[in-house]
N, C-alpha and C. Protein backbone atom coordinates (compact mmCIF):
# COMPACT_ATOMS: atom_id res chain seq x y z
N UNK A 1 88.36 77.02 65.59
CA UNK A 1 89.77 77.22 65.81
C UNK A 1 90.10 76.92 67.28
N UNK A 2 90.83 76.31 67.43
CA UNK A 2 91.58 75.49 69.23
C UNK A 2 92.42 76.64 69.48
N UNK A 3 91.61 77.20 70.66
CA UNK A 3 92.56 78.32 71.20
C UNK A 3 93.43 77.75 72.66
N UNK A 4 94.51 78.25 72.96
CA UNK A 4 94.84 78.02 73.93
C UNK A 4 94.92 78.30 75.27
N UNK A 5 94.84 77.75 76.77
CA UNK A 5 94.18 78.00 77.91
C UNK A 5 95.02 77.45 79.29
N UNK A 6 95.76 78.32 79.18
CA UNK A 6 96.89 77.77 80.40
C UNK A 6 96.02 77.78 81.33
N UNK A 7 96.20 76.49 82.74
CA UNK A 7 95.47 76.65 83.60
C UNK A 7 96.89 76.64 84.93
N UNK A 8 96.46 77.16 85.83
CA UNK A 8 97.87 77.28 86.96
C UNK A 8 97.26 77.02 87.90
N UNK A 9 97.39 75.54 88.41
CA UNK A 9 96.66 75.37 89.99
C UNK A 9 97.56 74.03 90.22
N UNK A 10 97.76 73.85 91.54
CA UNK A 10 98.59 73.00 92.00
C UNK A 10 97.81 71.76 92.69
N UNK A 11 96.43 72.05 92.30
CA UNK A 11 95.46 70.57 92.89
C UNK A 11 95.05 69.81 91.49
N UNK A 12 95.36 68.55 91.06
CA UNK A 12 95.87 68.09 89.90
C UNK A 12 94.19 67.81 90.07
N UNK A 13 93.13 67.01 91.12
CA UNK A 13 92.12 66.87 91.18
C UNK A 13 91.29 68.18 90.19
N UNK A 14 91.33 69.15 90.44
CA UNK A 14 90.91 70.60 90.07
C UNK A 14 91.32 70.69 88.52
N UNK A 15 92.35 70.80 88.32
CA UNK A 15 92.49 70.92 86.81
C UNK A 15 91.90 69.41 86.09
N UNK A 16 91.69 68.16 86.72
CA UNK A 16 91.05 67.30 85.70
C UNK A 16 89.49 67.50 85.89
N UNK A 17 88.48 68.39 86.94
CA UNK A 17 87.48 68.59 86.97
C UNK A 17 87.14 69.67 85.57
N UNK A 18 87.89 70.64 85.75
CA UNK A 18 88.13 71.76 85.01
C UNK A 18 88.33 71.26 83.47
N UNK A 19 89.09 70.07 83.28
CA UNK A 19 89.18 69.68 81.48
C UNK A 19 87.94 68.95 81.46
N UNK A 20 87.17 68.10 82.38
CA UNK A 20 86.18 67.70 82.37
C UNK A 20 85.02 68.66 81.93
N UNK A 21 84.53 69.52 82.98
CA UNK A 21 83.78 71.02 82.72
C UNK A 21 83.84 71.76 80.98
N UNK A 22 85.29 71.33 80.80
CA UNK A 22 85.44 72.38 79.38
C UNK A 22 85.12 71.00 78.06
N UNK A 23 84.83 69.91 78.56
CA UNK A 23 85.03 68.69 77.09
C UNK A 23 83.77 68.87 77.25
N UNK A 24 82.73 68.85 78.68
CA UNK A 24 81.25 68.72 78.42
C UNK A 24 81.04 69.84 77.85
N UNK A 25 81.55 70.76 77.88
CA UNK A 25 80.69 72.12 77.49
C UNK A 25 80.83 72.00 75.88
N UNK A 26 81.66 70.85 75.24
CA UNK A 26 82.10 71.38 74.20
C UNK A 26 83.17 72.10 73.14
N UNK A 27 84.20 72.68 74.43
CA UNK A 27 85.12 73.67 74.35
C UNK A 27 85.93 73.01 73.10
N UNK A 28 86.79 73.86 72.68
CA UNK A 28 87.73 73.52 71.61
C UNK A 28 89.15 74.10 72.17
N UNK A 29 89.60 73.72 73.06
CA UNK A 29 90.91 74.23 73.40
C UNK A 29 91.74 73.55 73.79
N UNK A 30 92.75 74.11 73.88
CA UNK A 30 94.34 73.09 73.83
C UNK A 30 94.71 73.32 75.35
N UNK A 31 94.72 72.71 76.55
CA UNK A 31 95.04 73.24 78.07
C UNK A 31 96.28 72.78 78.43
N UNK A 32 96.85 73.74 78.81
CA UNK A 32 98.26 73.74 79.00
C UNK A 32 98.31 73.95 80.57
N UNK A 33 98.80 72.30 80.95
CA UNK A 33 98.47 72.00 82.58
C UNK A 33 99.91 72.97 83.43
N UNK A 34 99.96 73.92 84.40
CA UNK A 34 100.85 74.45 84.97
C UNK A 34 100.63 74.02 86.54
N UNK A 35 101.47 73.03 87.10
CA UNK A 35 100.82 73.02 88.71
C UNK A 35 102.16 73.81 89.35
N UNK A 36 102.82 74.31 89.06
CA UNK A 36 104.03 75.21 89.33
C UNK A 36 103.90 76.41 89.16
N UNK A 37 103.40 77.35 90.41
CA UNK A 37 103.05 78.93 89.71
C UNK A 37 104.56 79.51 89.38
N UNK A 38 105.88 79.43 90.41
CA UNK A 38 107.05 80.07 89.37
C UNK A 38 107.08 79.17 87.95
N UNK A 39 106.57 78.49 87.54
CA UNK A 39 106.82 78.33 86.02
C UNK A 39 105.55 78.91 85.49
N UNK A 40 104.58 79.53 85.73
CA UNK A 40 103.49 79.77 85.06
C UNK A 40 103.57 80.75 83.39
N UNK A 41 104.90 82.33 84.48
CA UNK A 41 105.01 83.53 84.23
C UNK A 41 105.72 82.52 82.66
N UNK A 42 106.92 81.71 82.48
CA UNK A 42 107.39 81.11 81.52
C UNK A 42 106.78 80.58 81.08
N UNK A 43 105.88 79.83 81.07
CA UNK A 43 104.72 78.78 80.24
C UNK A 43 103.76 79.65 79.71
N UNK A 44 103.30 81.14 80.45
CA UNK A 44 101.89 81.75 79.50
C UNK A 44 102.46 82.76 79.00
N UNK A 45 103.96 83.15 79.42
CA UNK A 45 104.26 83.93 78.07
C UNK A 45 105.36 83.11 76.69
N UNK A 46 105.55 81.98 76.73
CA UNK A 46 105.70 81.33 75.73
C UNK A 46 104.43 81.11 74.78
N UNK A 47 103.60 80.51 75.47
CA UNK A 47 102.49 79.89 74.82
C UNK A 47 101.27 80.89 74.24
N UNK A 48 101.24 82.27 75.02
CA UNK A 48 100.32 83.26 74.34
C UNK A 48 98.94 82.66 74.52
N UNK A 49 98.98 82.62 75.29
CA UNK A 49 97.01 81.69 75.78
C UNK A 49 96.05 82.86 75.38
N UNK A 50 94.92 82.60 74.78
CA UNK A 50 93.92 83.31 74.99
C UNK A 50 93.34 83.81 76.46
N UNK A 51 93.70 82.70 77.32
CA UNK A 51 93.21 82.68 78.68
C UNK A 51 94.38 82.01 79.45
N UNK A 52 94.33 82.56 80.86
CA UNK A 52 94.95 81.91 82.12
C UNK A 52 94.05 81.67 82.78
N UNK A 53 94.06 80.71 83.55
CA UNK A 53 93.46 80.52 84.46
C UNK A 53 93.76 80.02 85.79
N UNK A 54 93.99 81.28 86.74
CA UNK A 54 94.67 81.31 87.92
C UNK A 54 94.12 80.62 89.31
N UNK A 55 94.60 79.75 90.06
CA UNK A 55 94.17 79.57 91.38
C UNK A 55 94.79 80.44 92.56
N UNK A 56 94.21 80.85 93.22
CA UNK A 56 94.91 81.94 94.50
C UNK A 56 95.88 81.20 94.83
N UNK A 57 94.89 80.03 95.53
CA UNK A 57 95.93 79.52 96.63
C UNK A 57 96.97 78.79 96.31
N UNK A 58 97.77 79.04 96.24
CA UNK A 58 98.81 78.28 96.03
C UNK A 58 100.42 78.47 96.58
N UNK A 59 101.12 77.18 96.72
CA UNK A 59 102.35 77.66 97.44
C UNK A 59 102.93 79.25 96.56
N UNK A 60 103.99 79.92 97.51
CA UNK A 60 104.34 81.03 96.97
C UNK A 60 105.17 80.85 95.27
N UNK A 61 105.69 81.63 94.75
CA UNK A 61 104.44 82.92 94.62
C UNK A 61 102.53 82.74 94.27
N UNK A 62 101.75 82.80 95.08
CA UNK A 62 100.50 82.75 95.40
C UNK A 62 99.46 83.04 93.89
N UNK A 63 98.46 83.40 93.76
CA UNK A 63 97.93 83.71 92.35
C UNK A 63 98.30 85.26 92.42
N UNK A 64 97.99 85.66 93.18
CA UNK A 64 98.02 87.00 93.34
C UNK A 64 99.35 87.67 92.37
N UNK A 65 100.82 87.06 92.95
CA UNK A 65 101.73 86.96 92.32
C UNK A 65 101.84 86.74 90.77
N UNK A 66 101.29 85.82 90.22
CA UNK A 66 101.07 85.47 89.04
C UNK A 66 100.58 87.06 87.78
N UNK A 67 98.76 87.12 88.72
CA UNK A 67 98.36 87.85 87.91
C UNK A 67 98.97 89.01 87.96
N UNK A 68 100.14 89.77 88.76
CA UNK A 68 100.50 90.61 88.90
C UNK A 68 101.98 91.04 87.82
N UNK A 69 101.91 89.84 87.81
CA UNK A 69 103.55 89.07 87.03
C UNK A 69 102.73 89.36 85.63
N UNK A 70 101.69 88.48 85.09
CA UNK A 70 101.29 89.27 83.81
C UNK A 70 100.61 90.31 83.15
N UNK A 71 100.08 91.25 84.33
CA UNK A 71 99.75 92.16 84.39
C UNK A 71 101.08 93.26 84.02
N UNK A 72 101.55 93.18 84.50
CA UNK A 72 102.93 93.77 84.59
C UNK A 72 103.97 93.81 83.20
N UNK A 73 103.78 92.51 82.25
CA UNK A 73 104.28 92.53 81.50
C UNK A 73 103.40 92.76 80.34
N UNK A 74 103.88 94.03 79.28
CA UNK A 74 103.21 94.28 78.35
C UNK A 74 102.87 93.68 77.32
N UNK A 75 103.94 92.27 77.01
CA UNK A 75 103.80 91.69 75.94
C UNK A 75 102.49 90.71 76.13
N UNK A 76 102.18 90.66 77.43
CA UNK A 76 101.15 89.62 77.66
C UNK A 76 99.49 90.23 77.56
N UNK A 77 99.92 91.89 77.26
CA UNK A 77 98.60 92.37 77.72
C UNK A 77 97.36 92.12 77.44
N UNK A 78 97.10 91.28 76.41
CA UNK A 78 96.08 90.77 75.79
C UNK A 78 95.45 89.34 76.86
N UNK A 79 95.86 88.89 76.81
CA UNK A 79 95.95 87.58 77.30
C UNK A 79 94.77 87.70 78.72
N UNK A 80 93.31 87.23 78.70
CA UNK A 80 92.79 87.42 80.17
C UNK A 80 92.73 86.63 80.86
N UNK A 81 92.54 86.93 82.18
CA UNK A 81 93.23 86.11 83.07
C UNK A 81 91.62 85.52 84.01
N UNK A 82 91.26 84.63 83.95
CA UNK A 82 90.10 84.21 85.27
C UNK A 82 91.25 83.52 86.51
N UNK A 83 90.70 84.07 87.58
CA UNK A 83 90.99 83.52 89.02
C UNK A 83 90.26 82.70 89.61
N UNK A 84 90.22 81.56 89.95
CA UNK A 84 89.37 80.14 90.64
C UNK A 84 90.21 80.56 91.71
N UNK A 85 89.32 80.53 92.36
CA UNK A 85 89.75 80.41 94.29
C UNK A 85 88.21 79.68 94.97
N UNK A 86 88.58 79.23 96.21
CA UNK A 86 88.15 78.91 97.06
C UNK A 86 87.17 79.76 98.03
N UNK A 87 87.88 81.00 97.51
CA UNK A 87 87.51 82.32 98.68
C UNK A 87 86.58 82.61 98.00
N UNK A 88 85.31 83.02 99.06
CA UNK A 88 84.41 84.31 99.20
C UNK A 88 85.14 85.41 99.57
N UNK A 89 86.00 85.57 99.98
CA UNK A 89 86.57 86.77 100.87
C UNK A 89 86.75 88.02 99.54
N UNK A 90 85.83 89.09 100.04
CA UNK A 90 85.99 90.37 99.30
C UNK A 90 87.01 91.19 99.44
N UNK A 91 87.91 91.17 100.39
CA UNK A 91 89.66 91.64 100.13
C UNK A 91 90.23 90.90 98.89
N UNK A 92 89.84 89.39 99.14
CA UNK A 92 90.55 88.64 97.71
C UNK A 92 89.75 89.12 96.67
N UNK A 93 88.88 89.34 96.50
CA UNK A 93 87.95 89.68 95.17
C UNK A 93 88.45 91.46 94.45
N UNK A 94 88.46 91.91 96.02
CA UNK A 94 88.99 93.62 95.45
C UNK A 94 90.44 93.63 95.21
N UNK A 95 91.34 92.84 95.93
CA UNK A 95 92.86 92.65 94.86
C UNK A 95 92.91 92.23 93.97
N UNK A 96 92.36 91.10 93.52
CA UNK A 96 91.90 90.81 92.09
C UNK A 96 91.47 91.81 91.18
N UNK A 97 90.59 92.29 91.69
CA UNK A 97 90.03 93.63 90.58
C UNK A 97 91.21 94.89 90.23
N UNK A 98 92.08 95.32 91.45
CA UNK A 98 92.86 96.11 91.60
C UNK A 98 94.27 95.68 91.02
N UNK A 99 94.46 94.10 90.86
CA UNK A 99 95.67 93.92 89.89
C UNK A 99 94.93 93.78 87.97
N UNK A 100 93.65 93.65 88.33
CA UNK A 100 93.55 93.86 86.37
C UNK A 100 92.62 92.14 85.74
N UNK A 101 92.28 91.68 87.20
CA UNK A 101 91.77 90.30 86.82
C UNK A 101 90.51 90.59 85.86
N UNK A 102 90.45 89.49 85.05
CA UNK A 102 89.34 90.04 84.30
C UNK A 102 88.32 89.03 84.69
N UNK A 103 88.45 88.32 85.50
CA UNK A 103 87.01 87.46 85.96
C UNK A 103 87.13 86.92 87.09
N UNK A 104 86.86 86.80 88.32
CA UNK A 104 86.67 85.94 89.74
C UNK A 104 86.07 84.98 89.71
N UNK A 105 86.17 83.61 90.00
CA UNK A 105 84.61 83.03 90.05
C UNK A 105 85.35 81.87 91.58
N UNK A 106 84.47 81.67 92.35
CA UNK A 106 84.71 80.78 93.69
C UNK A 106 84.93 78.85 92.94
N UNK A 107 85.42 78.20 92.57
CA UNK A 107 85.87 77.00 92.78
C UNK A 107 84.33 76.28 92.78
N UNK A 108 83.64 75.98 91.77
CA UNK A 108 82.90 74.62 91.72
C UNK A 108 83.01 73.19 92.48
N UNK A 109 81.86 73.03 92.96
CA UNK A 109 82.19 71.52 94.24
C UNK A 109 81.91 70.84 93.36
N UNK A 110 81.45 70.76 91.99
CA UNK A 110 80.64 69.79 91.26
C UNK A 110 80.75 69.36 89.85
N UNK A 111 80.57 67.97 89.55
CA UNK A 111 80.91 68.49 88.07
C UNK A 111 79.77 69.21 87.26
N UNK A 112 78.90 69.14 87.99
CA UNK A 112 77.82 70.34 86.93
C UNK A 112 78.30 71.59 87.37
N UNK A 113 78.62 71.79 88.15
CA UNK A 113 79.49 73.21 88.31
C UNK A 113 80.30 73.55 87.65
N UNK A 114 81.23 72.40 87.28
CA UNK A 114 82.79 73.18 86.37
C UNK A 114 82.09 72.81 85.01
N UNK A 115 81.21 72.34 84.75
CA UNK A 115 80.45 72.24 83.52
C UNK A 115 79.82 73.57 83.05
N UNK A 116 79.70 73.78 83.74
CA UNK A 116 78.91 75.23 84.08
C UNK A 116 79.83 76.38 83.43
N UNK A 117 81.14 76.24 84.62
CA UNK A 117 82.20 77.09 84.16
C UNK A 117 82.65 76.80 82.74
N UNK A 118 82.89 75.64 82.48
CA UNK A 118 83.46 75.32 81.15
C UNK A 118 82.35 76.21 80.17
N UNK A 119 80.82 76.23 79.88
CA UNK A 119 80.30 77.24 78.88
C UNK A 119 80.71 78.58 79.16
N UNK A 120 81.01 79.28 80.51
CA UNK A 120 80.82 80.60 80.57
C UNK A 120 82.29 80.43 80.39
N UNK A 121 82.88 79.77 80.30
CA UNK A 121 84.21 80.39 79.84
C UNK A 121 84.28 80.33 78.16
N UNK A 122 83.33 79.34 77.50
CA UNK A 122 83.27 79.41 76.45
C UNK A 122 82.75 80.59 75.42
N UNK A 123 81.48 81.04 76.82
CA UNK A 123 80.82 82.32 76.28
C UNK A 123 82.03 83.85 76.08
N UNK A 124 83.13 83.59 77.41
CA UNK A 124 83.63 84.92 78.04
C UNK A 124 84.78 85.20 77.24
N UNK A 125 85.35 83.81 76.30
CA UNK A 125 86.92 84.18 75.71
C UNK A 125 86.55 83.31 74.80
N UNK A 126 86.17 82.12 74.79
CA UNK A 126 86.76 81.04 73.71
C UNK A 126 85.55 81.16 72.31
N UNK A 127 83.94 82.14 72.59
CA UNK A 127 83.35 82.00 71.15
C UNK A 127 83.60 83.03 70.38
């Protein structure tokens, strides 16, 4: 069954590594490209994703914003959210935890890296 997997990052490079990562792994999902985080909150609660998948950095409102935005709304509560960032930084890792993220992982340099990510995301939501 093709579940669906909003991704929200504004580096278009990154999200085609990332569909790359998820076709090698195998994945079966439908990715619903968002490089606009104010349209995210409208695109993943239309679409009901199994998964988001948030980048921090990004012009405002930031990821932080985002996951806080569907955190916040009950109808979305199901819906988990992974954060791709760039950062090591453990302030970013403990706001993450403290808005309800359900996975951190630092930004793959590689495509065996987002290959990588693409199974454990397969393992974490999509089997």
């Amino acid at each position: 069954m093709t579940k669906k997997v909003v991704v929200v990052d504004d580096n278009l490079f990154d999200i085609s590594m990332l569909r790359r990562g998820l076709r090698a792994a195998g994945a079966d999902v439908d990715l619903i490209e968002v490089s606009d985080s104010a349209m995210a909150m409208k695109v993943i609660a239309s679409e009901g994703p199994a998964l988001a998948i948030v980048d921090l950095s990004m012009p405002e409102p930031d990821g932080f914003a985002v996951l806080s935005a569907v955190r916040s709304d009950e109808r979305l509560g199901d819906i988990r959210v992974l954060m791709l960032s760039g950062s090591t930084s453990v302030p970013d890792l403990q706001k993450a935890e403290d808005l309800g993220v359900n996975w951190y992982r630092v930004k793959p340099d590689s495509l065996d890296g987002y290959r990588d990510l693409g199974s454990e995301i397969m393992e974490f939501v999509l089997s």
